[in-house]
PDB file of N, CA and C in Angstrom:
ATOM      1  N   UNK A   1     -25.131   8.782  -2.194  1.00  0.00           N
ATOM      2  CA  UNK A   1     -25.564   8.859  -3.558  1.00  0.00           C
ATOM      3  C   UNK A   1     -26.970   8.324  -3.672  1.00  0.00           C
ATOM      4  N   UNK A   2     -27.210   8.861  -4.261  1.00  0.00           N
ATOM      5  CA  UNK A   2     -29.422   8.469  -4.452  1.00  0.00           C
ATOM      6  C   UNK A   2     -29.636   7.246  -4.966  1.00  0.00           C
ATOM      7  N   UNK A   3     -28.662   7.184  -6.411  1.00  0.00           N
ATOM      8  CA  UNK A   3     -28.502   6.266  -7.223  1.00  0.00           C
ATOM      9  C   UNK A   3     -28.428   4.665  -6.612  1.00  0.00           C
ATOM     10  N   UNK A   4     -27.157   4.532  -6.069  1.00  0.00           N
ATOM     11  CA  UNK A   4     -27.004   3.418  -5.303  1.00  0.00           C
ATOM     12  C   UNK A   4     -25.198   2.798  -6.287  1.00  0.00           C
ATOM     13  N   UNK A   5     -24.716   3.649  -6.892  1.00  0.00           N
ATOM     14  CA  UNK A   5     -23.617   3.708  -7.974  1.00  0.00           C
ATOM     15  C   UNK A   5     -22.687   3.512  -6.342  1.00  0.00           C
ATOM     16  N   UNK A   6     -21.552   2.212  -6.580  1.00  0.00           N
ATOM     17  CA  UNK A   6     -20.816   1.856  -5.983  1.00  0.00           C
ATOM     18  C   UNK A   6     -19.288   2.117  -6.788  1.00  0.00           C
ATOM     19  N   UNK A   7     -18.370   2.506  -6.353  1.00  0.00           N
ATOM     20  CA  UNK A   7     -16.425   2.191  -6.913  1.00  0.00           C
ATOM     21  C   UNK A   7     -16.002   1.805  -5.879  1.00  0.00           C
ATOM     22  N   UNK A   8     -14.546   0.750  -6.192  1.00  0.00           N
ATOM     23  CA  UNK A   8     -13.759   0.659  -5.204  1.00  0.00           C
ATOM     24  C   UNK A   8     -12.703   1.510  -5.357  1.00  0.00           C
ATOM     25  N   UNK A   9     -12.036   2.591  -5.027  1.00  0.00           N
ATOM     26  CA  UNK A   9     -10.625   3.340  -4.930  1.00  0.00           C
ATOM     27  C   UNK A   9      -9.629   3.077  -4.035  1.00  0.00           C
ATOM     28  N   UNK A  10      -8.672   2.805  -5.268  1.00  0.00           N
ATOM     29  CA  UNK A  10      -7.472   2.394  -4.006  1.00  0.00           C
ATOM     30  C   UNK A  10      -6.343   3.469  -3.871  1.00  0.00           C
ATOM     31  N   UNK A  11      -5.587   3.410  -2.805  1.00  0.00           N
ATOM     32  CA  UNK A  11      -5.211   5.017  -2.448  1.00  0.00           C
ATOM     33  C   UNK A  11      -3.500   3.852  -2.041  1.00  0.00           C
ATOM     34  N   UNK A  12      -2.232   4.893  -2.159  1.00  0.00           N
ATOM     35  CA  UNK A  12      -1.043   3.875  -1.814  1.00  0.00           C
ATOM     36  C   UNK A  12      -0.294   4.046  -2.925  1.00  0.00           C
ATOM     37  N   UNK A  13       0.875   3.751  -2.363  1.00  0.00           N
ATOM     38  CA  UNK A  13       1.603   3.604  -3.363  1.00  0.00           C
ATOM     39  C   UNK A  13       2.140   1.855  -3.506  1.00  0.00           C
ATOM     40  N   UNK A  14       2.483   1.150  -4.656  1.00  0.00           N
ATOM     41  CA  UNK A  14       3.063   0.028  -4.981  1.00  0.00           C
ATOM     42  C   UNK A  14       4.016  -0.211  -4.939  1.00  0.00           C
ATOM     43  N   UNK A  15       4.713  -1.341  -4.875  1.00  0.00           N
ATOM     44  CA  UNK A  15       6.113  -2.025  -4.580  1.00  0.00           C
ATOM     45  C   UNK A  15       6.953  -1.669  -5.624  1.00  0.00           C
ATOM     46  N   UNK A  16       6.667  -1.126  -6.770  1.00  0.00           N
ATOM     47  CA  UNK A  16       7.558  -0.117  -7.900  1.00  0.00           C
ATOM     48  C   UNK A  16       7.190   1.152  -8.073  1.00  0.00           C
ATOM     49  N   UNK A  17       6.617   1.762  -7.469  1.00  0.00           N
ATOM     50  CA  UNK A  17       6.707   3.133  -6.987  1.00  0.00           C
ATOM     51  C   UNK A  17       5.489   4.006  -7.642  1.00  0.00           C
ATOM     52  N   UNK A  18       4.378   3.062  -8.009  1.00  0.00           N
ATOM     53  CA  UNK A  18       3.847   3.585  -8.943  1.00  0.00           C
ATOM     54  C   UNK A  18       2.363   4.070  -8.012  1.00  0.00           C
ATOM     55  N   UNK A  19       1.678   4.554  -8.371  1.00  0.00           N
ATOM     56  CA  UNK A  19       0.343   5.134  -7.476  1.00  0.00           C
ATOM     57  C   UNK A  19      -0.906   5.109  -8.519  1.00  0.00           C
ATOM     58  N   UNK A  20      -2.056   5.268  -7.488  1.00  0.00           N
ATOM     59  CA  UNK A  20      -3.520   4.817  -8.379  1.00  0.00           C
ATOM     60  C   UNK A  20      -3.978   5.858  -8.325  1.00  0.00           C
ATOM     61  N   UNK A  21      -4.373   6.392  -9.635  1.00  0.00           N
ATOM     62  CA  UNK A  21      -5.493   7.541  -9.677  1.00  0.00           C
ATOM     63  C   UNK A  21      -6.862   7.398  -9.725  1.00  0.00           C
ATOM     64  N   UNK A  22      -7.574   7.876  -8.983  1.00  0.00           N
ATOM     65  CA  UNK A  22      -9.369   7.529  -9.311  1.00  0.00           C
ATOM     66  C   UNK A  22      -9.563   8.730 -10.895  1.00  0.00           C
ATOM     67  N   UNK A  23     -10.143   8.129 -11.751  1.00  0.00           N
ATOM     68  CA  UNK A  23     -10.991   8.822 -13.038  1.00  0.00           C
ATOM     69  C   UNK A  23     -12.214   8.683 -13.193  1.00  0.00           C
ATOM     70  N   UNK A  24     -12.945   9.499 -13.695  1.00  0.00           N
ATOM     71  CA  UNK A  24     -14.423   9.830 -13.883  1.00  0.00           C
ATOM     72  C   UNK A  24     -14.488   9.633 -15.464  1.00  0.00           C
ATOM     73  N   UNK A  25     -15.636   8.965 -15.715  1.00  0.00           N
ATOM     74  CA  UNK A  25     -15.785   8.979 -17.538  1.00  0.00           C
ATOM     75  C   UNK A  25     -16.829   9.615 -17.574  1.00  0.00           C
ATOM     76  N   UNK A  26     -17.136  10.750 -18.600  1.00  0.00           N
ATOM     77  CA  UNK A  26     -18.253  11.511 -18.711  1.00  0.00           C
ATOM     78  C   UNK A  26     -19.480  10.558 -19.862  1.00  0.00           C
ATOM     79  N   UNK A  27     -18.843   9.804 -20.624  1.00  0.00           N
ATOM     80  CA  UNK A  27     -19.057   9.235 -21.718  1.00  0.00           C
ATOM     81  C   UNK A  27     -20.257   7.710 -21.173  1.00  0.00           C
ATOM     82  N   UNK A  28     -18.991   7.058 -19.947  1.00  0.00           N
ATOM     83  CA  UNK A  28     -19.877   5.706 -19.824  1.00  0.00           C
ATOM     84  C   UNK A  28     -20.217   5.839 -18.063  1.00  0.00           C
ATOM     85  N   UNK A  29     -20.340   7.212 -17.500  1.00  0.00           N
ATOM     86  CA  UNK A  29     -20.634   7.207 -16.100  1.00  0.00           C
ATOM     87  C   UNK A  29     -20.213   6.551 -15.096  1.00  0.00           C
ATOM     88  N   UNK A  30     -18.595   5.877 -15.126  1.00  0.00           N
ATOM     89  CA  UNK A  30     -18.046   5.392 -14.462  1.00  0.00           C
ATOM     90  C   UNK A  30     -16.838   5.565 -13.516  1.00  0.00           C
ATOM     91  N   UNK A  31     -16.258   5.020 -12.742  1.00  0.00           N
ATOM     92  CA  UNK A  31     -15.205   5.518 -12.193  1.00  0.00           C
ATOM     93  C   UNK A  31     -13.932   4.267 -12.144  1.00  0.00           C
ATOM     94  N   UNK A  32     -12.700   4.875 -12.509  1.00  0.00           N
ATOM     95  CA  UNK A  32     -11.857   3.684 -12.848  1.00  0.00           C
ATOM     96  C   UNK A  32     -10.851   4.186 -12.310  1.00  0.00           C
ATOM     97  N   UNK A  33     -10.040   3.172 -11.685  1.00  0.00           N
ATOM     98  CA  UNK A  33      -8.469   3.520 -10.832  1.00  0.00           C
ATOM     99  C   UNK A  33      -7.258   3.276 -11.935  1.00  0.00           C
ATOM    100  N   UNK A  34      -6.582   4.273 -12.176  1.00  0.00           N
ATOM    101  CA  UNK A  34      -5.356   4.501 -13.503  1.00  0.00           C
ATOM    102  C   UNK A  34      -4.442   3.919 -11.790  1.00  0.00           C
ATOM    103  N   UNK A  35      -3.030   2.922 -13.088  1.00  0.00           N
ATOM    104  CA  UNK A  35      -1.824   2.840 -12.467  1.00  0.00           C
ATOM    105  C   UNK A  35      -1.226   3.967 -13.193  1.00  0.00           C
ATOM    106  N   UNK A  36      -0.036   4.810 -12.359  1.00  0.00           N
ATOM    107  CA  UNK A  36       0.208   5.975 -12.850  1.00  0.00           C
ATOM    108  C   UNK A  36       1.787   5.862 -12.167  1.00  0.00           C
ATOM    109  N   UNK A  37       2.769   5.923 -12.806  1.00  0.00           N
ATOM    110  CA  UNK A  37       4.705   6.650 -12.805  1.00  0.00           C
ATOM    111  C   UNK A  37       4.967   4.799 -12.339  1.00  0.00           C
ATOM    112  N   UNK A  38       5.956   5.206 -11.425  1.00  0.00           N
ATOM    113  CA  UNK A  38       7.018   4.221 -10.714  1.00  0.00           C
ATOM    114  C   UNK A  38       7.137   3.583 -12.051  1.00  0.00           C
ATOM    115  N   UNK A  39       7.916   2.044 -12.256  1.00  0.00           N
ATOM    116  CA  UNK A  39       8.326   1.401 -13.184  1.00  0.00           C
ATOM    117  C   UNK A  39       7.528   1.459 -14.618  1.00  0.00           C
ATOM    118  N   UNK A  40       6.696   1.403 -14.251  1.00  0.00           N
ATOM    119  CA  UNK A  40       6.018   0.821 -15.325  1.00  0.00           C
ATOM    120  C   UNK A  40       5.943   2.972 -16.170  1.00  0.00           C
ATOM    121  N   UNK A  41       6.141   4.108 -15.515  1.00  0.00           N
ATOM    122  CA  UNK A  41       6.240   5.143 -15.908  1.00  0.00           C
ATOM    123  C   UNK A  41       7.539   5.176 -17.177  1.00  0.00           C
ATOM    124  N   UNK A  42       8.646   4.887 -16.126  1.00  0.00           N
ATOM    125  CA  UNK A  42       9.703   4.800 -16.644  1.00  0.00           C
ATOM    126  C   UNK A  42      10.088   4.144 -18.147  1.00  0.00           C
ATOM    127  N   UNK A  43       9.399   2.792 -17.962  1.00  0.00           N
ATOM    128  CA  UNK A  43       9.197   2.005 -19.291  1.00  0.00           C
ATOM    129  C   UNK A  43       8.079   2.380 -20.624  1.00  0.00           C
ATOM    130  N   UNK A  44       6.778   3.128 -20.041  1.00  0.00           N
ATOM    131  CA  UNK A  44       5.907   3.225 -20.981  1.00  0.00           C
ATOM    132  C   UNK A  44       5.536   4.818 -20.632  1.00  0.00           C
ATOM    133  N   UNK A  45       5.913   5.437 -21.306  1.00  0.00           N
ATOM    134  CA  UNK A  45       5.955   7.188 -21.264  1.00  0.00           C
ATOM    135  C   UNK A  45       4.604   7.050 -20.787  1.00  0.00           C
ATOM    136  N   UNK A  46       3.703   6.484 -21.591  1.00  0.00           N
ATOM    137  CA  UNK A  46       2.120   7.449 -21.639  1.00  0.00           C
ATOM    138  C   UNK A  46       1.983   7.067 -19.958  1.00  0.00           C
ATOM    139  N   UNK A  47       2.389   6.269 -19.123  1.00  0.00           N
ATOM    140  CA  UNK A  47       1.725   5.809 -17.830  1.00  0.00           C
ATOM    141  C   UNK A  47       2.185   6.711 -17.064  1.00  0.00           C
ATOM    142  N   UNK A  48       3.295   7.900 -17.378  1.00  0.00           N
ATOM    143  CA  UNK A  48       3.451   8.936 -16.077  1.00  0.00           C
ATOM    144  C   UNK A  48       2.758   9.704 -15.530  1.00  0.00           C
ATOM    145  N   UNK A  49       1.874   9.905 -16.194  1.00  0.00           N
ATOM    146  CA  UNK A  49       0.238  10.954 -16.190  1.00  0.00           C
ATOM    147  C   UNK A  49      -0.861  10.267 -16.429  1.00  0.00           C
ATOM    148  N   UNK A  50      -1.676  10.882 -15.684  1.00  0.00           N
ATOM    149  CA  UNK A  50      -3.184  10.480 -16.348  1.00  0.00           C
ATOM    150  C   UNK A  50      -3.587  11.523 -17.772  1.00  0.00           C
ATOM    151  N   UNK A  51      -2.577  12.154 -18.153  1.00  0.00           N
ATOM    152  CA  UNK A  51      -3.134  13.229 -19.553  1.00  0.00           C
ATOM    153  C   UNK A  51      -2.721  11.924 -20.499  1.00  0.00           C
ATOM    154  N   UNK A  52      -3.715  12.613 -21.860  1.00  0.00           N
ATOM    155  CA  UNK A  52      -3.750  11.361 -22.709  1.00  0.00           C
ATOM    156  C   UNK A  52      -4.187   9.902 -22.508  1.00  0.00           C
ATOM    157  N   UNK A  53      -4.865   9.582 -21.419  1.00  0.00           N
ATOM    158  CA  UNK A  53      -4.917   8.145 -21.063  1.00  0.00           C
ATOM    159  C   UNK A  53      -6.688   8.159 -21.211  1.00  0.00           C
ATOM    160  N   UNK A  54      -6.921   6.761 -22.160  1.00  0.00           N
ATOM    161  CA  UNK A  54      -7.860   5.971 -22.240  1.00  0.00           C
ATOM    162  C   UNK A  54      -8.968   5.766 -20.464  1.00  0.00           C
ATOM    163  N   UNK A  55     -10.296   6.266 -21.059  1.00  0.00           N
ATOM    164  CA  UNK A  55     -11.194   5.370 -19.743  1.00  0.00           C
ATOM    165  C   UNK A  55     -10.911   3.871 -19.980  1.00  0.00           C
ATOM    166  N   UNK A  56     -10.763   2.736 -19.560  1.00  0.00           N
ATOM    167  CA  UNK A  56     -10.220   1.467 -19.038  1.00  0.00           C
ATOM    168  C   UNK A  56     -11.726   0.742 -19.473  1.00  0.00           C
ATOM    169  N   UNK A  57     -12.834   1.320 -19.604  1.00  0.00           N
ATOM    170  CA  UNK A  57     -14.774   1.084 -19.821  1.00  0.00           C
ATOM    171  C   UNK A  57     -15.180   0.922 -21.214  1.00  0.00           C
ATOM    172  N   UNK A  58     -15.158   1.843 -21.528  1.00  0.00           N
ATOM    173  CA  UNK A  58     -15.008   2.340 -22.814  1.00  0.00           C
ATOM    174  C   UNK A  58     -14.810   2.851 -23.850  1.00  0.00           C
ATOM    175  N   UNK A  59     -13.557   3.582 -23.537  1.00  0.00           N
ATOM    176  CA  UNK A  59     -12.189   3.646 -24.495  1.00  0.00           C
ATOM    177  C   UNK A  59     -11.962   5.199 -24.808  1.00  0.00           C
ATOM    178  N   UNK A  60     -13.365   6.081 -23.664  1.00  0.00           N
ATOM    179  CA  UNK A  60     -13.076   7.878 -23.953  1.00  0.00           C
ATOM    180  C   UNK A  60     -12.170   8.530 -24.039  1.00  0.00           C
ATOM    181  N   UNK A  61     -11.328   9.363 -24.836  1.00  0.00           N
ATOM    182  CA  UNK A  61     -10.287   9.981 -24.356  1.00  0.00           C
ATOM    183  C   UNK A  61     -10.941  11.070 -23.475  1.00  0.00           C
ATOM    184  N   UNK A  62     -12.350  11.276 -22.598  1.00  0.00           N
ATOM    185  CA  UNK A  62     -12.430  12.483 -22.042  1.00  0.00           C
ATOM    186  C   UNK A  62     -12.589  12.220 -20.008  1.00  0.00           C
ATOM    187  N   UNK A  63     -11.347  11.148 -20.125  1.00  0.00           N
ATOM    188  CA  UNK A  63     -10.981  11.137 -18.761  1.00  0.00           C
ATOM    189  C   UNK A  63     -11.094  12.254 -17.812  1.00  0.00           C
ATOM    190  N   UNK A  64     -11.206  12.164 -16.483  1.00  0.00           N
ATOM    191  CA  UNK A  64     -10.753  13.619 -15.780  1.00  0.00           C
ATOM    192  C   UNK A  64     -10.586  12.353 -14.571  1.00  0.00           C
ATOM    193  N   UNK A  65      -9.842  13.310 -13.549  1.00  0.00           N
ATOM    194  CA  UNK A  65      -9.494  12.793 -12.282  1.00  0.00           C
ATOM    195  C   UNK A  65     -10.637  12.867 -11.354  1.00  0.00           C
ATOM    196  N   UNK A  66     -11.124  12.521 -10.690  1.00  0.00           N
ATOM    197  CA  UNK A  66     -11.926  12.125 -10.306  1.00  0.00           C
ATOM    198  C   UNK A  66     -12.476  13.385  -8.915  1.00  0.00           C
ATOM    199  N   UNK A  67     -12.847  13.848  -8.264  1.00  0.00           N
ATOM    200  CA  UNK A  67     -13.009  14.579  -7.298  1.00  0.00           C
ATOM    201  C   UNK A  67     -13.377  14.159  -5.851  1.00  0.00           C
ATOM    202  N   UNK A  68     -13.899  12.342  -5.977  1.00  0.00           N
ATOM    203  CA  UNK A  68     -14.104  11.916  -4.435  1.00  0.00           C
ATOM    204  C   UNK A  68     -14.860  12.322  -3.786  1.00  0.00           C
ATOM    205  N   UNK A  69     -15.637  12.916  -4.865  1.00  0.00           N
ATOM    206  CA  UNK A  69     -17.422  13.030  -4.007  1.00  0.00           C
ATOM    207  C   UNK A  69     -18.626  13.380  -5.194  1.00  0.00           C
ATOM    208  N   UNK A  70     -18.709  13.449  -6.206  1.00  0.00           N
ATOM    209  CA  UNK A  70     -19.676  13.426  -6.998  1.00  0.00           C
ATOM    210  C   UNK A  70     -19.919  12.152  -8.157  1.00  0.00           C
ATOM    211  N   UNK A  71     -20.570  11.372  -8.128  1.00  0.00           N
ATOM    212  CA  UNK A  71     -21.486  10.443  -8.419  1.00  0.00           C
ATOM    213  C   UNK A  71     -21.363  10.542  -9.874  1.00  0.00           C
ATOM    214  N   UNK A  72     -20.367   9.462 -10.694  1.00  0.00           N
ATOM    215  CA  UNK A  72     -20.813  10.151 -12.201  1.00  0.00           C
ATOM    216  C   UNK A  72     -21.925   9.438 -12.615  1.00  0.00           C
ATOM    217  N   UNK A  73     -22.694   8.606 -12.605  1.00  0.00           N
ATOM    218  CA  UNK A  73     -24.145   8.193 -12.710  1.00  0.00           C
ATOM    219  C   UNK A  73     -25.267   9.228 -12.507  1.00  0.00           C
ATOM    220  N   UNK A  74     -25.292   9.510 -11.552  1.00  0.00           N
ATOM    221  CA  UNK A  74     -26.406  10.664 -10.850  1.00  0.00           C
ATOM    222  C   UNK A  74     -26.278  12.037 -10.649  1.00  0.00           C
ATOM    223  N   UNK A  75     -24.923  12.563 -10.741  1.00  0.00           N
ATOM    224  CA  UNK A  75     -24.520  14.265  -9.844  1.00  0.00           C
ATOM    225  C   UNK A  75     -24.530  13.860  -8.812  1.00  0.00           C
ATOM    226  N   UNK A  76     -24.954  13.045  -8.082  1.00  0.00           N
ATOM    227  CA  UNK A  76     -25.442  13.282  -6.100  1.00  0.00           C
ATOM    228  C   UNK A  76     -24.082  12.868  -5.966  1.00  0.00           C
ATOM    229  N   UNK A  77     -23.875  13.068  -4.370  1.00  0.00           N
ATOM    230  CA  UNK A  77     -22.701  13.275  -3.415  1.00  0.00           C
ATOM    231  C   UNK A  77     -22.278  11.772  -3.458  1.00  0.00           C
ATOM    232  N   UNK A  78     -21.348  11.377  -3.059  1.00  0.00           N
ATOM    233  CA  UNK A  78     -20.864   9.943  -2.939  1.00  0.00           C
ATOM    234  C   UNK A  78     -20.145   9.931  -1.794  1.00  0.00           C
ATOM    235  N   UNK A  79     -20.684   9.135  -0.715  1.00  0.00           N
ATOM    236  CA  UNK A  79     -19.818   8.600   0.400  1.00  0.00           C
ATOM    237  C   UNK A  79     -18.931   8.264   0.627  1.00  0.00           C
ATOM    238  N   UNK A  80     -17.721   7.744   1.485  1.00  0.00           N
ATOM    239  CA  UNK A  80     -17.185   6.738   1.649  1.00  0.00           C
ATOM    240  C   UNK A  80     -17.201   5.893   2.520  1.00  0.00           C
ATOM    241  N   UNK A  81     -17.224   4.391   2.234  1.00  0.00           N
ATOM    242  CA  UNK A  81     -17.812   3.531   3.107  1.00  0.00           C
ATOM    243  C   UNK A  81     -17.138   3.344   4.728  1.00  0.00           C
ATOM    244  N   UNK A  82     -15.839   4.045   4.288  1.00  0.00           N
ATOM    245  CA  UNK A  82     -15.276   3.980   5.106  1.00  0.00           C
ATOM    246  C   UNK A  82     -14.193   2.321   5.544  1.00  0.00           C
ATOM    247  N   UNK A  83     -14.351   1.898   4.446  1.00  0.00           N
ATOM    248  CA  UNK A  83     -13.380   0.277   4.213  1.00  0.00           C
ATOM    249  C   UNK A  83     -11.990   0.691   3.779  1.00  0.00           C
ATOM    250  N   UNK A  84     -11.139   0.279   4.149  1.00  0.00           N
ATOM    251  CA  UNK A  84      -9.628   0.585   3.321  1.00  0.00           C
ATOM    252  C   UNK A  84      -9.532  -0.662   2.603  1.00  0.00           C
ATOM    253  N   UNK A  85      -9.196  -0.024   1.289  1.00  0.00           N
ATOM    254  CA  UNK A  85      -8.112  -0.870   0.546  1.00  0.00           C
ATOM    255  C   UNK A  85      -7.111  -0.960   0.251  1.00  0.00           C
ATOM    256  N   UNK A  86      -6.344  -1.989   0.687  1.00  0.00           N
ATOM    257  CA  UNK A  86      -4.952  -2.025   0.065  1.00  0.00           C
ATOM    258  C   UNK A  86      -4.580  -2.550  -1.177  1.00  0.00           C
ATOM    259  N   UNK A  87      -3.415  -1.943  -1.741  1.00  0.00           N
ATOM    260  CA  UNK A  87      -2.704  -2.677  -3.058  1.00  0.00           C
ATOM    261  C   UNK A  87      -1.787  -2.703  -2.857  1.00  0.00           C
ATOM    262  N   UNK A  88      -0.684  -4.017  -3.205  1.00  0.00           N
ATOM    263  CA  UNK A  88       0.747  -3.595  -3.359  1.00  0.00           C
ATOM    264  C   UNK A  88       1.120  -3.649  -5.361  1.00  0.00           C
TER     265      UNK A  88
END
């Protein structure tokens, strides 16, 4: 990326079954990891999907999932550093 725009994405599933989505905000140029299904699905409808769900930044409803290579700061390509992260 040209910019120098850093995210951390975490990839996995959690100890209640739930998984992380990477999102793109068109609004505040950011990228944010949604918890998405397993328990917390079950208990709070809106968390089974990323449809309908709030950017976590600043409050867009014009979320999208993220694509894992374009830069929402700049357009340019985005790397990966090649670090794993874990979550449980």
């Amino acid at each position: 990326m040209d910019c120098g725009y850093e995210a951390e994405i975490y990839e996995g599933k959690g100890l209640f079954g739930q998984h992380i989505t990477p999102v793109s905000c068109p609004d505040c140029h950011t990228i944010q990891n949604l918890v998405v299904g397993g328990v917390i699905g079950d208990v709070a409808p809106s968390f089974r999907t990323e449809m309908g769900r709030l950017c976590l930044h600043c409050g867009s409803d014009r979320i999208v999932v993220w694509n894992k290579k374009t830069c929402p700061k700049c357009g340019g390509n985005m790397r990966d550093n090649e670090k794993d992260e874990f979550w449980t």
